[in-house]
N, C-alpha and C. Protein backbone atom coordinates (compact mmCIF):
# COMPACT_ATOMS: atom_id res chain seq x y z
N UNK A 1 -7.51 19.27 17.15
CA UNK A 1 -7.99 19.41 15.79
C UNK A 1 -7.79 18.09 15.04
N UNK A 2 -8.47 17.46 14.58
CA UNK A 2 -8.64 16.61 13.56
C UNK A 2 -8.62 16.88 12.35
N UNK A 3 -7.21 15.99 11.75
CA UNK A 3 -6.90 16.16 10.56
C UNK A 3 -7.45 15.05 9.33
N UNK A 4 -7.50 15.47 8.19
CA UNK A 4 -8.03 14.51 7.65
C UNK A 4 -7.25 14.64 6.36
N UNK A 5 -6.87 13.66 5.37
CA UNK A 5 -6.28 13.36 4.26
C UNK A 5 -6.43 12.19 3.05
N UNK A 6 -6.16 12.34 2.15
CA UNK A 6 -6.40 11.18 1.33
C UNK A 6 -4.99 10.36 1.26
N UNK A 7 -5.20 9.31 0.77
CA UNK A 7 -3.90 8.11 1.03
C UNK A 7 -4.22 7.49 -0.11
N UNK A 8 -3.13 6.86 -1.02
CA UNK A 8 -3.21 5.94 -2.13
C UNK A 8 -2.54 5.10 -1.15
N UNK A 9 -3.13 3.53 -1.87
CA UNK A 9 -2.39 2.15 -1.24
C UNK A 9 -2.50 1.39 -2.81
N UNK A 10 -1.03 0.77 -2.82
CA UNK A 10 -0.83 -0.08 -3.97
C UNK A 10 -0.87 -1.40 -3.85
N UNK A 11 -1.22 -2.16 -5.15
CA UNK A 11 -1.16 -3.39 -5.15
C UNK A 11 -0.13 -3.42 -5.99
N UNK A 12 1.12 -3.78 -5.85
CA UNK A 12 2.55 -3.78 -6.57
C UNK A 12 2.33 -5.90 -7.14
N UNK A 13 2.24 -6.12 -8.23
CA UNK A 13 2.51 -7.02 -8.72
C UNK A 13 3.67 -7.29 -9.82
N UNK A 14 3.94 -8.74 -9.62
CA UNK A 14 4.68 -8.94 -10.89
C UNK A 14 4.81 -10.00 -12.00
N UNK A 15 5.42 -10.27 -12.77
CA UNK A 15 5.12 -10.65 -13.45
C UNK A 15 4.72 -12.26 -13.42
N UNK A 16 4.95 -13.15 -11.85
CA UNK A 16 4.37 -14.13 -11.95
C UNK A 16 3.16 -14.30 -11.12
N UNK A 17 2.61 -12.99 -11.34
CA UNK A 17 1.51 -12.65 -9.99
C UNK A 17 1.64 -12.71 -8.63
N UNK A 18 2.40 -12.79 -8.13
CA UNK A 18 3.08 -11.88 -6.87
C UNK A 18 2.76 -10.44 -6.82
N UNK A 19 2.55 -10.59 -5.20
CA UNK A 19 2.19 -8.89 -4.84
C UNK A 19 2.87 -8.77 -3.67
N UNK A 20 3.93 -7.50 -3.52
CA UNK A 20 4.47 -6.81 -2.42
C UNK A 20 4.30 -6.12 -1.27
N UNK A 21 4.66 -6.93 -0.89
CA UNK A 21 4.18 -6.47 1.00
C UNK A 21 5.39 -5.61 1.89
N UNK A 22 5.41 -4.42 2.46
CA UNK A 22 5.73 -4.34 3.26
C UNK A 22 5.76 -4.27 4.90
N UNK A 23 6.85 -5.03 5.33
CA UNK A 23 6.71 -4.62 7.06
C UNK A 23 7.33 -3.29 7.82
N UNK A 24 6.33 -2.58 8.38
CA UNK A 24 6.66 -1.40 8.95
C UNK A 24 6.86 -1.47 10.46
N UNK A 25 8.01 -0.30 10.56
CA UNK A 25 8.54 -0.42 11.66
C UNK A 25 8.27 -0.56 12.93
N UNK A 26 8.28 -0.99 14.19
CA UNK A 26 7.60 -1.01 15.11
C UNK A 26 7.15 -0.05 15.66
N UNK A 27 8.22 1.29 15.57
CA UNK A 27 7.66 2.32 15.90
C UNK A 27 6.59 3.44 15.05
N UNK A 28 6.38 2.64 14.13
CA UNK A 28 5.56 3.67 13.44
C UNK A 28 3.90 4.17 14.18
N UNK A 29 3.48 4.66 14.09
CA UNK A 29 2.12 5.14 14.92
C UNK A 29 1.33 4.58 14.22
N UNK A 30 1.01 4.01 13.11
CA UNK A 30 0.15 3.27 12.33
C UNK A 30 0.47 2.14 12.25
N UNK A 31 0.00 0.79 12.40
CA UNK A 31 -0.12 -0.74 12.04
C UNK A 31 1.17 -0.87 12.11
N UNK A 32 2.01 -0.90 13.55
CA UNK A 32 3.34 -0.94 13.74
C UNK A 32 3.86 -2.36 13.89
N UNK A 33 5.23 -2.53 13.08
CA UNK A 33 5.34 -4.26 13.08
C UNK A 33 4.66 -4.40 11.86
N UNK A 34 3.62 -4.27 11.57
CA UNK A 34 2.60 -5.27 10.78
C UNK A 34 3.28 -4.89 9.04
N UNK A 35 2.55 -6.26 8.19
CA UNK A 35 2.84 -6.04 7.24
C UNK A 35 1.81 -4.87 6.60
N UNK A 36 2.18 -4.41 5.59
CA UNK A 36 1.43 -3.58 4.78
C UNK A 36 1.61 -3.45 3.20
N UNK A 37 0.85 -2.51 2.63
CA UNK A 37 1.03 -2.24 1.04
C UNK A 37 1.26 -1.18 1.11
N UNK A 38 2.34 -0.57 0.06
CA UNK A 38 2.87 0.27 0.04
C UNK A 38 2.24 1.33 -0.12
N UNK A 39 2.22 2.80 0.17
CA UNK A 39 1.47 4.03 0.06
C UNK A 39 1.17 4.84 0.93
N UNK A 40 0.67 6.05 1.35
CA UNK A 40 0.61 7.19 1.82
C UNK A 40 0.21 7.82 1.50
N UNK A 41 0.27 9.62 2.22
CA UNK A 41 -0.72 10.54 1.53
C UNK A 41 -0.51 11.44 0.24
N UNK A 42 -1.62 11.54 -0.23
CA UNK A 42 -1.79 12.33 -1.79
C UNK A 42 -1.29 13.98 -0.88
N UNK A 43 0.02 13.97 -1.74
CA UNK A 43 0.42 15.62 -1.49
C UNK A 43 -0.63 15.94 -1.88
N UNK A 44 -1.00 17.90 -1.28
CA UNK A 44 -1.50 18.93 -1.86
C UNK A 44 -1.71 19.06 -3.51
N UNK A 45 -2.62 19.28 -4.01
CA UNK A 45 -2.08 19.33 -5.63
C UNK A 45 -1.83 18.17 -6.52
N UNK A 46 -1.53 16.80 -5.78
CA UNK A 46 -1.23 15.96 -6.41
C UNK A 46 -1.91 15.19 -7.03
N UNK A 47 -1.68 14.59 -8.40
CA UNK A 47 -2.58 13.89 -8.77
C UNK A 47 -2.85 12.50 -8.23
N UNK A 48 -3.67 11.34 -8.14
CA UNK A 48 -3.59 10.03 -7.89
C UNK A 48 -2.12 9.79 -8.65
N UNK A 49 -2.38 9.12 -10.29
CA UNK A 49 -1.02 8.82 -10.66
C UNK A 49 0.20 9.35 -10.17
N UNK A 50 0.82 10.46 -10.23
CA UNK A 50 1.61 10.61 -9.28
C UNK A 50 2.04 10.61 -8.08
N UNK A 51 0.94 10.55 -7.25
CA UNK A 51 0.66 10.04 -5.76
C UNK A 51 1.32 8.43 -6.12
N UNK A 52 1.38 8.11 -6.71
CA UNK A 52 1.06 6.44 -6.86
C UNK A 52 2.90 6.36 -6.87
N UNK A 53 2.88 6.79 -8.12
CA UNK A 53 4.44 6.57 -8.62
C UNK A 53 5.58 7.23 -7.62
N UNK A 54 5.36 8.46 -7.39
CA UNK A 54 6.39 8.46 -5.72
C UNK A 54 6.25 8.12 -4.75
N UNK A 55 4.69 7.45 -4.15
CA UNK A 55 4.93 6.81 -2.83
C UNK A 55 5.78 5.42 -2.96
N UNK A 56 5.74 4.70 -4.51
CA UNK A 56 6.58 3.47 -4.73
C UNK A 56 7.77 3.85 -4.70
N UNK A 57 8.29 4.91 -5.00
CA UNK A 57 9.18 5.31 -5.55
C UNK A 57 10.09 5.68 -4.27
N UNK A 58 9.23 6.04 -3.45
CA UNK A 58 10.14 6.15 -1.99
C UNK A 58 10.50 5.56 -0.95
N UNK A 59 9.06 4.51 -1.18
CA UNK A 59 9.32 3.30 0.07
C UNK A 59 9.84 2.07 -0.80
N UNK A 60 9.67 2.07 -1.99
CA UNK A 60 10.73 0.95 -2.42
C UNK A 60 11.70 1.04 -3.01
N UNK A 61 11.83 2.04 -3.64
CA UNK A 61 12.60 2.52 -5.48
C UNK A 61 12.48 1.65 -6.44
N UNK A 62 10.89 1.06 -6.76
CA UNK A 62 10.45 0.18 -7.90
C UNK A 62 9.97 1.12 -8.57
N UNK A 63 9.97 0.95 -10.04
CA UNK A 63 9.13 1.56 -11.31
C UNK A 63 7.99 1.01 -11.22
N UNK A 64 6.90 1.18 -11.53
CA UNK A 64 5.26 1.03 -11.45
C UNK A 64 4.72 1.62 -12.65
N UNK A 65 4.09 0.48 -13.36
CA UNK A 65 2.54 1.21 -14.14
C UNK A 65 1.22 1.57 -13.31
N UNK A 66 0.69 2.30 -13.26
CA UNK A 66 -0.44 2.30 -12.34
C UNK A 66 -1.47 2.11 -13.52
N UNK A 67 -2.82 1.58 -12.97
CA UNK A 67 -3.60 1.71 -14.15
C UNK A 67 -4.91 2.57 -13.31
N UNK A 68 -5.27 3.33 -14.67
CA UNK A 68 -6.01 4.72 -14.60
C UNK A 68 -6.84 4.54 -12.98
N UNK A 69 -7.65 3.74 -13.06
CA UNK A 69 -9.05 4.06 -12.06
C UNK A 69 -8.54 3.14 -10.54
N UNK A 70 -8.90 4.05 -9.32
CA UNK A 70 -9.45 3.28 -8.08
C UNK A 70 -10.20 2.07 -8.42
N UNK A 71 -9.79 1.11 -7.76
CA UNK A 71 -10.10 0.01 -7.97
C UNK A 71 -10.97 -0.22 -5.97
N UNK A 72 -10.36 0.09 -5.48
CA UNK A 72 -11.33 0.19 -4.04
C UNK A 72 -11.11 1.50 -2.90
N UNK A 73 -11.84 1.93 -2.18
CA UNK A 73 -12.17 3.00 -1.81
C UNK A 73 -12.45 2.78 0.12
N UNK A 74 -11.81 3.08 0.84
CA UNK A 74 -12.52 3.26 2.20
C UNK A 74 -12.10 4.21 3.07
N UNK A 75 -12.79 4.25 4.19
CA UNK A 75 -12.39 5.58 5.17
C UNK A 75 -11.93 5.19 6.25
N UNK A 76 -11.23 5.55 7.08
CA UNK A 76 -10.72 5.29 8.49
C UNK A 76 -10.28 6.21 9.58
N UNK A 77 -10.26 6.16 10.49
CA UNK A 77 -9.50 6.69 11.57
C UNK A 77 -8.91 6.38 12.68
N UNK A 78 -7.74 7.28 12.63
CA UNK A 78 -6.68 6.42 13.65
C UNK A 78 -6.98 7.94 14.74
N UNK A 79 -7.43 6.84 15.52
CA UNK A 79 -7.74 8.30 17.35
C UNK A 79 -6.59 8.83 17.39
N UNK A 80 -5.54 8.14 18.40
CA UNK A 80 -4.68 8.71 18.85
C UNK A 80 -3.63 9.70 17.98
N UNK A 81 -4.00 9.47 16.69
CA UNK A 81 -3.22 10.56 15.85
C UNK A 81 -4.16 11.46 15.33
N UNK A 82 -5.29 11.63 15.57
CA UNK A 82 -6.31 12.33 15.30
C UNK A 82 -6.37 12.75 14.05
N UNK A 83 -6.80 11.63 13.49
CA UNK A 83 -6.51 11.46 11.61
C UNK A 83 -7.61 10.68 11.02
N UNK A 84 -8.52 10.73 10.24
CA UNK A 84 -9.58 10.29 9.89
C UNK A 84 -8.90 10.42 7.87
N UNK A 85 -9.38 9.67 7.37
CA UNK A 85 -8.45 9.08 6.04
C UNK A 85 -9.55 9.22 5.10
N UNK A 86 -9.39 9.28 3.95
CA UNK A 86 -10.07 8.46 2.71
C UNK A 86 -8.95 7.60 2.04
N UNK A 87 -9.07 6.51 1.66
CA UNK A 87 -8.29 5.32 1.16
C UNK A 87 -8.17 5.13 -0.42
N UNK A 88 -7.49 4.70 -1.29
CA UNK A 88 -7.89 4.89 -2.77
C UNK A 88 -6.94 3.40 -2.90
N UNK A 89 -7.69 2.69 -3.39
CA UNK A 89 -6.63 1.13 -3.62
C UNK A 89 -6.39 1.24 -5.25
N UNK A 90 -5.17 1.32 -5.91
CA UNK A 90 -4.67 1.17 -6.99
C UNK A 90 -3.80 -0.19 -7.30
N UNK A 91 -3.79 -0.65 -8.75
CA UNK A 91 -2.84 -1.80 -9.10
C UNK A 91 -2.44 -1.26 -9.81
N UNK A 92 -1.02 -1.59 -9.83
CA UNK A 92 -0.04 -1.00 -10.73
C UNK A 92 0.72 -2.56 -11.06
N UNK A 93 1.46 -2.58 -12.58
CA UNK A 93 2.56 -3.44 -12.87
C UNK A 93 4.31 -3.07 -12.34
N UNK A 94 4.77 -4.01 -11.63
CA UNK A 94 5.98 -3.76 -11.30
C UNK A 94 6.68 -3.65 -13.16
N UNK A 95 7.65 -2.76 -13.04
CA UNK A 95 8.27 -2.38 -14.31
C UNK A 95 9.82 -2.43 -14.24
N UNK A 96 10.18 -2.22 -13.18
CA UNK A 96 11.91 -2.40 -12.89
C UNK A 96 12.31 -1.83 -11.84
N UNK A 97 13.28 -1.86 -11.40
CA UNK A 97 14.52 -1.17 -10.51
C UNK A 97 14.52 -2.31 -9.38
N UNK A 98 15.55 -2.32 -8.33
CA UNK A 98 15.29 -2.82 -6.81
C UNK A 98 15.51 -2.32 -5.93
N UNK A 99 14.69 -3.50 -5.03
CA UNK A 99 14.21 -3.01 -3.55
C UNK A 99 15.03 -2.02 -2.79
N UNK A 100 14.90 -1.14 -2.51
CA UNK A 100 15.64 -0.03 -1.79
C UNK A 100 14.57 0.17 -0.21
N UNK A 101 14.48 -0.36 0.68
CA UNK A 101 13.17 0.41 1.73
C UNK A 101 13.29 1.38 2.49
N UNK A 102 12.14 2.35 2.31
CA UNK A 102 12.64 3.38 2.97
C UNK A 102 12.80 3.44 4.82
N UNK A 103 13.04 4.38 5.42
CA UNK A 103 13.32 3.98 6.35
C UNK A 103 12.20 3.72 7.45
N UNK A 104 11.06 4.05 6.62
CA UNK A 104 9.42 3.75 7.44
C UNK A 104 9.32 2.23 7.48
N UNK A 105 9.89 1.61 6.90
CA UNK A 105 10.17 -0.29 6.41
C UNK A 105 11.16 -0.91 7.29
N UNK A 106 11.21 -2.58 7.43
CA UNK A 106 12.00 -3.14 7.63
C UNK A 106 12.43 -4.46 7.13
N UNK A 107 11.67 -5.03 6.09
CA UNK A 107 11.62 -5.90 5.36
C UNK A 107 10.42 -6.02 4.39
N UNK A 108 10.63 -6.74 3.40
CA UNK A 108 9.57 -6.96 2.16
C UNK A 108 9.81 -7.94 1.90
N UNK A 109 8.18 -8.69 0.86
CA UNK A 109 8.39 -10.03 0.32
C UNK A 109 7.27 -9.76 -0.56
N UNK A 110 7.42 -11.04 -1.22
CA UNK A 110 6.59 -11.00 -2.67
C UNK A 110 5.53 -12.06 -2.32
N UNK A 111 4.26 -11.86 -2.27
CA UNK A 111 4.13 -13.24 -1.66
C UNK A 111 2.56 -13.44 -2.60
N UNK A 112 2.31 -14.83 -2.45
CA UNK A 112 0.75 -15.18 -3.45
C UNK A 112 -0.44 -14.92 -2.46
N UNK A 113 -1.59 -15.68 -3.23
CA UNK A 113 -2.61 -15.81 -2.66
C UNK A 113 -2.08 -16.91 -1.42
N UNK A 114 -1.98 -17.52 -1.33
CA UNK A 114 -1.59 -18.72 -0.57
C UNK A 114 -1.12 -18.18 1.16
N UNK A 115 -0.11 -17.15 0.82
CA UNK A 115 0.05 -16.33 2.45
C UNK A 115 -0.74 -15.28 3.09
N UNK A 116 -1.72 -14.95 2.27
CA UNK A 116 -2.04 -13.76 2.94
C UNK A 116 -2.70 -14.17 4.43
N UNK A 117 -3.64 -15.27 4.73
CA UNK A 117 -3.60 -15.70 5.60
C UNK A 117 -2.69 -15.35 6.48
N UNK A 118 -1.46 -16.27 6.66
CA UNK A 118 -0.38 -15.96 7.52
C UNK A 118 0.15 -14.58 7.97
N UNK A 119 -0.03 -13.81 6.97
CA UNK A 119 0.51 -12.26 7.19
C UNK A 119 -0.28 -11.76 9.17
N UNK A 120 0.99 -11.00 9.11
CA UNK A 120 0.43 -10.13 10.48
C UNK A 120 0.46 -8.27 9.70
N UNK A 121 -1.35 -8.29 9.21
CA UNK A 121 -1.36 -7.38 8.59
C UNK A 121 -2.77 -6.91 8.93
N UNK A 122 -3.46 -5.68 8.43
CA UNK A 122 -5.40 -5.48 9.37
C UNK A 122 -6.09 -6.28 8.47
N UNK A 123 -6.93 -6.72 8.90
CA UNK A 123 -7.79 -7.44 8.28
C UNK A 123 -8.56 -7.02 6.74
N UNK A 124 -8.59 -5.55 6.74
CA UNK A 124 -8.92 -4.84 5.75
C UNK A 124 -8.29 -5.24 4.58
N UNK A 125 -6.90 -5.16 4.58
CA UNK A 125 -5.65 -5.48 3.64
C UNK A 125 -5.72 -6.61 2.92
N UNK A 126 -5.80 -7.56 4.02
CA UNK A 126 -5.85 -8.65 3.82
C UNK A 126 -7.11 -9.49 2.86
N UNK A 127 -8.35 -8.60 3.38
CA UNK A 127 -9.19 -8.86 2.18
C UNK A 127 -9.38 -7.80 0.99
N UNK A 128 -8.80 -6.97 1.04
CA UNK A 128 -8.36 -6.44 -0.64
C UNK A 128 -7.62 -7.64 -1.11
N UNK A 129 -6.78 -7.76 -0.87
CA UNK A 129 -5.50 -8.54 -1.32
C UNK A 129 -6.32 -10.34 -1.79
N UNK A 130 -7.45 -10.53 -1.05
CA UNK A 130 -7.83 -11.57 -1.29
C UNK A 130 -9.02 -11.48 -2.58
N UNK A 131 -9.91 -10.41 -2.51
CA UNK A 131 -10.36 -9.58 -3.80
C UNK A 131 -9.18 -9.71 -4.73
N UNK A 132 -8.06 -9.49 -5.27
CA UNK A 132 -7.10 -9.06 -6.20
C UNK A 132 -6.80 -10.51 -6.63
N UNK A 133 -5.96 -11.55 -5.83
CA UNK A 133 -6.08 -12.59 -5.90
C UNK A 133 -6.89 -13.61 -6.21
N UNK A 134 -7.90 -13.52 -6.40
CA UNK A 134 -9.45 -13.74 -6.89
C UNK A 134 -10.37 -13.63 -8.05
N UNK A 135 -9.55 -12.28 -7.89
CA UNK A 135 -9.88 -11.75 -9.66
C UNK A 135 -10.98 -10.91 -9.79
N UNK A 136 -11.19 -10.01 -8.37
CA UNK A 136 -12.57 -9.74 -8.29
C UNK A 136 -12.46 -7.94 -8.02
N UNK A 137 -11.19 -7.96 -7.86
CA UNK A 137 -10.75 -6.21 -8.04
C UNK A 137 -9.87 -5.92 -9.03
């Protein structure tokens, strides 16, 4: 059976325009090793904004503004977990607390336009992130 779900992914910035990346664990079944942006799936019932504010809230323990609207949108599927996605890209303002990672993580960094290049992250990500940086999402 093929499951299917919606997922918020954040663009966590701050205040000198820096955006937060995390690296997930090797063993994770999704983009393992690789860097990523923080987020996961929209509980049952849940709204986006709150989707938003506890997936930060769990894989980092940062405070977040989210602002109202999807800013980008895509679909995917991962075979071997037999999971087909809808994607919702949000920016939010970092607002306070620190880095705490949850245990799906193994390091984070703040990083500019300048690295995304370098990142070992999907290519997808990488050009959101270059959209945002740009000024064009």
């Amino acid at each position: 059976m093929v499951e299917f779900r919606g997922v918020v992914k954040i663009i966590v910035y701050n205040d000198d325009g820096a955006v937060l990346v995390l690296r997930r664990r090797t063993s994770s079944r999704v983009f393992p090793g690789m860097w990523d942006l923080p987020g996961g799936k929209i509980e049952f019932g849940e709204q986006f904004r709150d989707a938003i504010i506890r997936e930060v809230a769990e894989e980092t323990g940062l405070t977040v503004e989210p602002y109202a609207q999807p800013k980008y949108g895509w679909t995917g599927i991962v075979r071997d977990a037999g999971v087909q996605y809808l994607g919702y890209l949000f920016i939010t303002k970092y607002i306070g607390g620190n880095i705490t990672l949850s245990p799906e993580h193994t390091d984070y960094k703040w990083i500019t336009h300048a690295d995304v290049k370098q990142l070992n992250m999907p290519q997808d990500f990488k050009n959101i992130l270059s959209l945002f940086f740009d000024k064009k999402i």
